[in-house]
C-alpha atoms as a PDB file:
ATOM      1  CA  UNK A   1      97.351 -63.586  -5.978  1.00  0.00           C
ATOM      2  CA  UNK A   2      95.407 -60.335  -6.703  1.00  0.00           C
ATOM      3  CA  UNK A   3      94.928 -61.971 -10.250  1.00  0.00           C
ATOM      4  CA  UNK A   4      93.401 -64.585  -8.721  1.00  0.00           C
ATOM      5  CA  UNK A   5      90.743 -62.899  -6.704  1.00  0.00           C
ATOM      6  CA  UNK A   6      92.717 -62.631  -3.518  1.00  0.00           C
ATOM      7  CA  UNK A   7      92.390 -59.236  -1.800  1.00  0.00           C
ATOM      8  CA  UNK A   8      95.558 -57.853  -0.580  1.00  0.00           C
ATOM      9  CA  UNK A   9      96.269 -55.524   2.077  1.00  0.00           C
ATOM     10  CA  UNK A  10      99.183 -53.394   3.446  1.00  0.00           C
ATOM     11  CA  UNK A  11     100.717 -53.613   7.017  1.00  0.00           C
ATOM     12  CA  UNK A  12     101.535 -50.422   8.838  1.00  0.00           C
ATOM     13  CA  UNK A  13     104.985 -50.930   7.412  1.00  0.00           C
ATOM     14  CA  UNK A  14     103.672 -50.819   3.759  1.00  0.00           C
ATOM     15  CA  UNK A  15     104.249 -54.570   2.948  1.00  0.00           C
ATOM     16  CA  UNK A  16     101.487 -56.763   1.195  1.00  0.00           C
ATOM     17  CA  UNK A  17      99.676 -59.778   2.453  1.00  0.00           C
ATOM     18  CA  UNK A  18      96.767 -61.333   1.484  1.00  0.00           C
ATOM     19  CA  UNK A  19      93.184 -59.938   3.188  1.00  0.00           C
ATOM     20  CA  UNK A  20      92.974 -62.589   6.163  1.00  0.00           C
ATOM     21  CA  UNK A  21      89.831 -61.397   7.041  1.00  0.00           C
ATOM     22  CA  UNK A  22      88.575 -63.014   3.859  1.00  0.00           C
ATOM     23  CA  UNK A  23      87.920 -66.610   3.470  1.00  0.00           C
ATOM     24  CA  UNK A  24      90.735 -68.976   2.394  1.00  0.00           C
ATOM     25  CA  UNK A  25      91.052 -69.229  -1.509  1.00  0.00           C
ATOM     26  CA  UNK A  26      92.620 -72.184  -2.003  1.00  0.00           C
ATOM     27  CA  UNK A  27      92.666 -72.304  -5.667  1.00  0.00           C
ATOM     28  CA  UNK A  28      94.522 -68.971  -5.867  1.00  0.00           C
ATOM     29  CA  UNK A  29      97.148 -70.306  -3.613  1.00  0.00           C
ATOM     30  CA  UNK A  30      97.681 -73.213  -5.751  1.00  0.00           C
ATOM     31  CA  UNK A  31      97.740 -71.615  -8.941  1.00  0.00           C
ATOM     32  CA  UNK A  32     100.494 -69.135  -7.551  1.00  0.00           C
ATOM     33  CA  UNK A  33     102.618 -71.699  -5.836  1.00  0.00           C
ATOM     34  CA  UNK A  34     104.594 -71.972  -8.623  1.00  0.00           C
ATOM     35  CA  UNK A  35     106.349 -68.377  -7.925  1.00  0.00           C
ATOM     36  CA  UNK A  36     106.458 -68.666  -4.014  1.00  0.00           C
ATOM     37  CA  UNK A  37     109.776 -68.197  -2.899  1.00  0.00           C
ATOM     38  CA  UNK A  38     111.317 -71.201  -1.350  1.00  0.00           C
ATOM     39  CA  UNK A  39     110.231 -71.880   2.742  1.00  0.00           C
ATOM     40  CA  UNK A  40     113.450 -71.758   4.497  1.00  0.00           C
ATOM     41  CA  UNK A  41     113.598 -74.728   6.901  1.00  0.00           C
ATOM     42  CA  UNK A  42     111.632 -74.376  10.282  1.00  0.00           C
ATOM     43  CA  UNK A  43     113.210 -74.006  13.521  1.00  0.00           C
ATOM     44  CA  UNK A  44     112.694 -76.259  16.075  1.00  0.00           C
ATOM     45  CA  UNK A  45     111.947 -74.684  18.914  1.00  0.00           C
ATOM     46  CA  UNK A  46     112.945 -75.460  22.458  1.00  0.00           C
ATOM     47  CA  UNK A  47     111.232 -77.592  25.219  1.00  0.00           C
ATOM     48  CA  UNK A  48     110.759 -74.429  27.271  1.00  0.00           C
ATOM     49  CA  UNK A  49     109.102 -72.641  24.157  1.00  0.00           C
ATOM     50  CA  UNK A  50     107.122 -75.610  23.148  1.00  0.00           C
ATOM     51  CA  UNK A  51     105.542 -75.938  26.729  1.00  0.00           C
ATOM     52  CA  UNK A  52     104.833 -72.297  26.862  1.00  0.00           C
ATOM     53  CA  UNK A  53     102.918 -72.776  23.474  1.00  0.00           C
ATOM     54  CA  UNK A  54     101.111 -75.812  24.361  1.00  0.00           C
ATOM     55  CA  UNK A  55     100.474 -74.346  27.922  1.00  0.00           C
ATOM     56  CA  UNK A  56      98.934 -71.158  26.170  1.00  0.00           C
ATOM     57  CA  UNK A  57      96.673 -73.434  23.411  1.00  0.00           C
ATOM     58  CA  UNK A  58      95.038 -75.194  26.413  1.00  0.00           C
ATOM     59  CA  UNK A  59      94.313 -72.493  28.273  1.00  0.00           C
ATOM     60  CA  UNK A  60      92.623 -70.579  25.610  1.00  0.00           C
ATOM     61  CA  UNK A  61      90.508 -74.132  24.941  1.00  0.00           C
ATOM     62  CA  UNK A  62      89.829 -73.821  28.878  1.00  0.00           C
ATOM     63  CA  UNK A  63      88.522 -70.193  28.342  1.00  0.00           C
ATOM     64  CA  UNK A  64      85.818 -70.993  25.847  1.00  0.00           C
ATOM     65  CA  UNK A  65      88.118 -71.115  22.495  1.00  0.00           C
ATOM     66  CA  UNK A  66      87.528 -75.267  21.736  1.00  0.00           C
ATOM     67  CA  UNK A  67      88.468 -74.506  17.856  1.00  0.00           C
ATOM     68  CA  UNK A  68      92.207 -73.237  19.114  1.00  0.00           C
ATOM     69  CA  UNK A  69      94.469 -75.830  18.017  1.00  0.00           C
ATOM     70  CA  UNK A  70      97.364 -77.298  19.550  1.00  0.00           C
ATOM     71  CA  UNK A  71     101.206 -75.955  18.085  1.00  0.00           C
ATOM     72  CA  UNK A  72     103.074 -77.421  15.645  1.00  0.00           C
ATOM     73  CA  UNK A  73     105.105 -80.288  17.797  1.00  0.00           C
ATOM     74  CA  UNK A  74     108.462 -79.046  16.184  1.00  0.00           C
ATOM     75  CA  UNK A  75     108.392 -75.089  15.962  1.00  0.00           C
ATOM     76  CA  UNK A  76     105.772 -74.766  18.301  1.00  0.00           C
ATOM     77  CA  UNK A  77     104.509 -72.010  15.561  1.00  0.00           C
ATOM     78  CA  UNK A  78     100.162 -71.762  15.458  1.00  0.00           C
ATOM     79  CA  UNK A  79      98.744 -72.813  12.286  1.00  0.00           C
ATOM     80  CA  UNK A  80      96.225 -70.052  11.353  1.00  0.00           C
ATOM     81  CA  UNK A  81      94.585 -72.326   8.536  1.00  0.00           C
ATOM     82  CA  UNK A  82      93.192 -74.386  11.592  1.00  0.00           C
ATOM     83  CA  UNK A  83      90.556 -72.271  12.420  1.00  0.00           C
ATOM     84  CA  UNK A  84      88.221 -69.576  10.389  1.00  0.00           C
ATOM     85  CA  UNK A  85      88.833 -66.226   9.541  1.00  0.00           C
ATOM     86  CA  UNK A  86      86.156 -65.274  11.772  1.00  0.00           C
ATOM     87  CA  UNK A  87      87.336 -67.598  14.463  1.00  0.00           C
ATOM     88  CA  UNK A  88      90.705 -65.555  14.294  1.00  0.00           C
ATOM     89  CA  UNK A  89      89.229 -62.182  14.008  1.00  0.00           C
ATOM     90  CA  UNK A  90      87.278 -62.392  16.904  1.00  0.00           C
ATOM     91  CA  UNK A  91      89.992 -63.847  19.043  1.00  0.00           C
ATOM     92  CA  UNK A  92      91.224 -60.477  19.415  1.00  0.00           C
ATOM     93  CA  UNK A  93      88.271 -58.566  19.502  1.00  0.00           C
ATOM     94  CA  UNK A  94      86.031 -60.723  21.877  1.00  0.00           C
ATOM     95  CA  UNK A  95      88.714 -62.331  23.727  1.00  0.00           C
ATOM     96  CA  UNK A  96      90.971 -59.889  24.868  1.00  0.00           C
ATOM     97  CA  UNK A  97      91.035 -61.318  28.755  1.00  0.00           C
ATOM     98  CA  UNK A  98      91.558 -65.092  27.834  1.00  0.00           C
ATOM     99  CA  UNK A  99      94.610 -63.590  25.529  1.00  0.00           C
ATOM    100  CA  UNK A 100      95.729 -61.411  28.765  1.00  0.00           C
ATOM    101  CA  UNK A 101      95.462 -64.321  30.717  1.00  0.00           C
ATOM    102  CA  UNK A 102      96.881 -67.346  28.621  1.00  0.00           C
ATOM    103  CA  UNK A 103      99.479 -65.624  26.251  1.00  0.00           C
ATOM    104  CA  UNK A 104     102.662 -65.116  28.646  1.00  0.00           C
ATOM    105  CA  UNK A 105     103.922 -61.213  29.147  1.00  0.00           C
ATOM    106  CA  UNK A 106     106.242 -60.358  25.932  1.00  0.00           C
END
């Protein structure tokens, strides 16, 4: 990815990932596809889980968020490619009480 012009950052626990605060590079993902490891099959998630997610997606649209999309109807999982890197950066910074108020207590 770095070869490709992707930045990469570290996580507090010293693993890589790619710079999400940078736009999507969509050629760099396809040209390193080939050496992805293999996506282990999704879980489906539960009907409690997947009502919690969808319950938390439209109250964030309800709180001014209209971009937020709605979870994957199987694993119940957010797509962050819906949605800019901006829109998700400032979802924590300039949203904090909709994200108090929407996401349940974990």
């Amino acid at each position: 990815m770095k070869k490709q012009g992707v930045d990469i950052v570290h996580t507090d626990y010293g693993a890589p990932r790619e710079d999400k605060s940078k736009p999507w590079n969509e050629e760099a993902h396809k040209a390193c596809e080939s050496v992805l490891p293999s996506r282990p099959e999704p879980e489906p998630a539960g009907p409690e889980q997947l009502a919690a997610a969808q319950e938390q997606a439209a109250c964030l649209r309800a709180e001014g968020l209209s971009w937020y999309p709605d979870p994957d109807p199987v694993t119940g999982e957010t797509d962050e490619t819906k949605g800019t890197p901006e829109q998700w950066s400032s979802l924590k910074r300039d949203h904090a009480d909709a994200l108090k108020k929407c996401r349940p207590a974990r």
